[in-house]
C-alpha atoms as a PDB file:
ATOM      1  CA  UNK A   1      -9.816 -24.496  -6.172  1.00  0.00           C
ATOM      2  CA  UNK A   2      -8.434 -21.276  -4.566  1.00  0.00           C
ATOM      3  CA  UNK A   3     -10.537 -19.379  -2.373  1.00  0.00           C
ATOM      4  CA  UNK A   4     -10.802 -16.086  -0.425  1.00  0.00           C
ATOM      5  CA  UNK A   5     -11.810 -16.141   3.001  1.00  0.00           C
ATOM      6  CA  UNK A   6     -13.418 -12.847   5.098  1.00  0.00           C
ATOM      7  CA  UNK A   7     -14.434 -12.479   8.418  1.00  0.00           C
ATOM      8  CA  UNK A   8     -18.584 -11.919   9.469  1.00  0.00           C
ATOM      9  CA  UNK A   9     -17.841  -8.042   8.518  1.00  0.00           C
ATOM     10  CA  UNK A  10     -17.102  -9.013   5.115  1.00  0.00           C
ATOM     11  CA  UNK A  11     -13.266  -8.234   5.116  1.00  0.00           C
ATOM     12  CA  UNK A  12     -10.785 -10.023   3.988  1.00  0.00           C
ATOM     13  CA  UNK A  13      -9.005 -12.788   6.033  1.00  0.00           C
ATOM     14  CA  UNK A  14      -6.972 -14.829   3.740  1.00  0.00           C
ATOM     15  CA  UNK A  15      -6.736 -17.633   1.149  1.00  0.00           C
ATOM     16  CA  UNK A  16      -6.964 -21.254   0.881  1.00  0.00           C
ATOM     17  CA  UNK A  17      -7.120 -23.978  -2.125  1.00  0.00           C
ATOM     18  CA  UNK A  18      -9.709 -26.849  -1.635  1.00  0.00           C
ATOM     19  CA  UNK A  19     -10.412 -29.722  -3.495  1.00  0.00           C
ATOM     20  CA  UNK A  20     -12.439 -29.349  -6.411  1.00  0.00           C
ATOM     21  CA  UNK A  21     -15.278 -31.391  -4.997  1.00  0.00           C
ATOM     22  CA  UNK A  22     -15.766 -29.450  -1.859  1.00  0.00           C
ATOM     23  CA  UNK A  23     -18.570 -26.799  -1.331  1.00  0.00           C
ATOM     24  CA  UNK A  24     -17.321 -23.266  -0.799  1.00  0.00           C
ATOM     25  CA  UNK A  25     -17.239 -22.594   2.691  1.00  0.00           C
ATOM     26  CA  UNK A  26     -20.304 -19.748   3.758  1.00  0.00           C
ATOM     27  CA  UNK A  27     -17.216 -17.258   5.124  1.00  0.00           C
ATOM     28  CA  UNK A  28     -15.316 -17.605   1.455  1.00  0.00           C
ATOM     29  CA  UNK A  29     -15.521 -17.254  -2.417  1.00  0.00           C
ATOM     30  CA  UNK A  30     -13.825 -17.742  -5.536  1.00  0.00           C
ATOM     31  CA  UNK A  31     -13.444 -14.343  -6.471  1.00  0.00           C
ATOM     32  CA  UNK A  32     -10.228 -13.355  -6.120  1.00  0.00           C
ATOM     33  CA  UNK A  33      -9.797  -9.362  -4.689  1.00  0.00           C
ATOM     34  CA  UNK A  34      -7.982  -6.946  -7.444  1.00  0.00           C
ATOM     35  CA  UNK A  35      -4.428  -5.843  -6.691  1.00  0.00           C
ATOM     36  CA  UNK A  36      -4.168  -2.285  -5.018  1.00  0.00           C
ATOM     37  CA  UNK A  37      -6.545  -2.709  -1.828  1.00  0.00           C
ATOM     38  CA  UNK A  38      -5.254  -1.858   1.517  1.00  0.00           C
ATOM     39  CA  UNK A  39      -8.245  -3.120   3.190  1.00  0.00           C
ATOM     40  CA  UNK A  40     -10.099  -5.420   1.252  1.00  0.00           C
ATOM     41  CA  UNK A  41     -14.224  -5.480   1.123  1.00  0.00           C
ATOM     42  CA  UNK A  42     -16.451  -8.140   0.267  1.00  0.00           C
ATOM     43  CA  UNK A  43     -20.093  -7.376  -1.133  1.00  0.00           C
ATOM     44  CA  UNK A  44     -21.451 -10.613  -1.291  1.00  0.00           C
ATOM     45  CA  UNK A  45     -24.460  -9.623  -3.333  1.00  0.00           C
ATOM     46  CA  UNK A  46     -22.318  -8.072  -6.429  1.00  0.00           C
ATOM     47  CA  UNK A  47     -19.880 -10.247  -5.798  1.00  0.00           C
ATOM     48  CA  UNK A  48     -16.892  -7.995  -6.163  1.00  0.00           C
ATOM     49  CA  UNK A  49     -14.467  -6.845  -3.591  1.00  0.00           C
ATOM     50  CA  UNK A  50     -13.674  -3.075  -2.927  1.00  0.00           C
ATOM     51  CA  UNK A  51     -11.796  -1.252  -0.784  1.00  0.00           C
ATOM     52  CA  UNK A  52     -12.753  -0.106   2.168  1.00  0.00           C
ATOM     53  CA  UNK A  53      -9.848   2.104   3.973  1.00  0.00           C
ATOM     54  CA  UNK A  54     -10.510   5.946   4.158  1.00  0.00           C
ATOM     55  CA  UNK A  55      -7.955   8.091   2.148  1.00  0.00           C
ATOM     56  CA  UNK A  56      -6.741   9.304   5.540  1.00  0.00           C
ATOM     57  CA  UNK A  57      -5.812   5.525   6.651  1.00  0.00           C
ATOM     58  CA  UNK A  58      -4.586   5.163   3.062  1.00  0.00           C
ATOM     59  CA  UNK A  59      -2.514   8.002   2.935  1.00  0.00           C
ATOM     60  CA  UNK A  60      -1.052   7.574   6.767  1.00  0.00           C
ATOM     61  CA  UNK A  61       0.823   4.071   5.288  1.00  0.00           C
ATOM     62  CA  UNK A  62       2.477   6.253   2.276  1.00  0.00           C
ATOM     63  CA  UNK A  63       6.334   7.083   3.360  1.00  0.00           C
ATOM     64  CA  UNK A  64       6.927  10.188   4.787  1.00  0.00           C
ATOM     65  CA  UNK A  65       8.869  12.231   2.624  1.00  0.00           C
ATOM     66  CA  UNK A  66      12.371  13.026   3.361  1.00  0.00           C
ATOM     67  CA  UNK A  67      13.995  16.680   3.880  1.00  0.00           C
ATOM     68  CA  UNK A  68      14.912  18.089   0.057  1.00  0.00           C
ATOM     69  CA  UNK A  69      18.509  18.584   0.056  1.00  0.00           C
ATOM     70  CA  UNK A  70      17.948  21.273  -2.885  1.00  0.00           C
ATOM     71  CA  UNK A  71      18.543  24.651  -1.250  1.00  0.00           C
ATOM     72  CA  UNK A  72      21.120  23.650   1.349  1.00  0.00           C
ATOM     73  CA  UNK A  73      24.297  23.894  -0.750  1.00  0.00           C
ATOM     74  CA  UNK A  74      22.849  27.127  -2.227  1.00  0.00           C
ATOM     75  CA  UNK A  75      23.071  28.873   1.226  1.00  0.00           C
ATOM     76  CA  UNK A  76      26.090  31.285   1.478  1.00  0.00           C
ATOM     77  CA  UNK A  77      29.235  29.683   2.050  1.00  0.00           C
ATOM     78  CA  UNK A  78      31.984  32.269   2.337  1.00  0.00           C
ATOM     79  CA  UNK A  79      35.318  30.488   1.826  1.00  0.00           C
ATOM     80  CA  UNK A  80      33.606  27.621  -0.153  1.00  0.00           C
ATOM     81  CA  UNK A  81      33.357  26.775  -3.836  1.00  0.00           C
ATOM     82  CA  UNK A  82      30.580  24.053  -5.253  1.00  0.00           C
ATOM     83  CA  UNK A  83      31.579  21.481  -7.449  1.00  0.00           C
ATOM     84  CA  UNK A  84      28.125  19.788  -9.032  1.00  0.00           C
ATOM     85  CA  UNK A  85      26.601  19.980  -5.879  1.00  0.00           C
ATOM     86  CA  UNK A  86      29.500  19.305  -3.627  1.00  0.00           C
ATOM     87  CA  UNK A  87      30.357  22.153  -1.116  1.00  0.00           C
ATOM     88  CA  UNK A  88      34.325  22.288  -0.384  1.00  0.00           C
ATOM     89  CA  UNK A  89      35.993  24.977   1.672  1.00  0.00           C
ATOM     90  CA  UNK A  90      38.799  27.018  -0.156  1.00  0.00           C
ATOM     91  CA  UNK A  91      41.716  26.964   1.918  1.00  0.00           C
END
């Protein structure tokens, strides 16, 4: 049987697979948490997991998003001709 273990706060700790004849430890269940939580939640009465990080904490593990490089070869370029995208000085 696969179980999810959580800590005394409820939160998520791991997995494990026991036999079939052993009793669920007290710190687990069988309810496996949905994809998409960052920090997983255990309510023990519903039986359900939820998520528990803040948007903030949430949003601080997106990736940063890197400097456009739309607008840079539109800058004046005396000299230069573009070439679908590509700046190259006239000589």
């Amino acid at each position: 049987m696969h179980i999810f273990l959580y800590d005394e706060n409820f939160m998520y700790l791991g997995e494990d697979v026991i036999s079939d004849y052993e009793e669920i430890p007290k710190n687990a269940t069988d309810v496996r948490p949905q994809e998409g939580l960052y920090l997983p939640e255990y309510d023990e009465k519903k039986r359900v997991w939820f998520e528990s990080a803040s948007k903030e904490y949430i949003e601080s593990l997106q990736p940063k998003p890197q400097p456009s490089k739309i607008g840079r070869d539109s800058e004046k370029c005396y000299g230069c001709t573009t070439t679908r995208g590509v700046v190259s000085s006239r000589v």
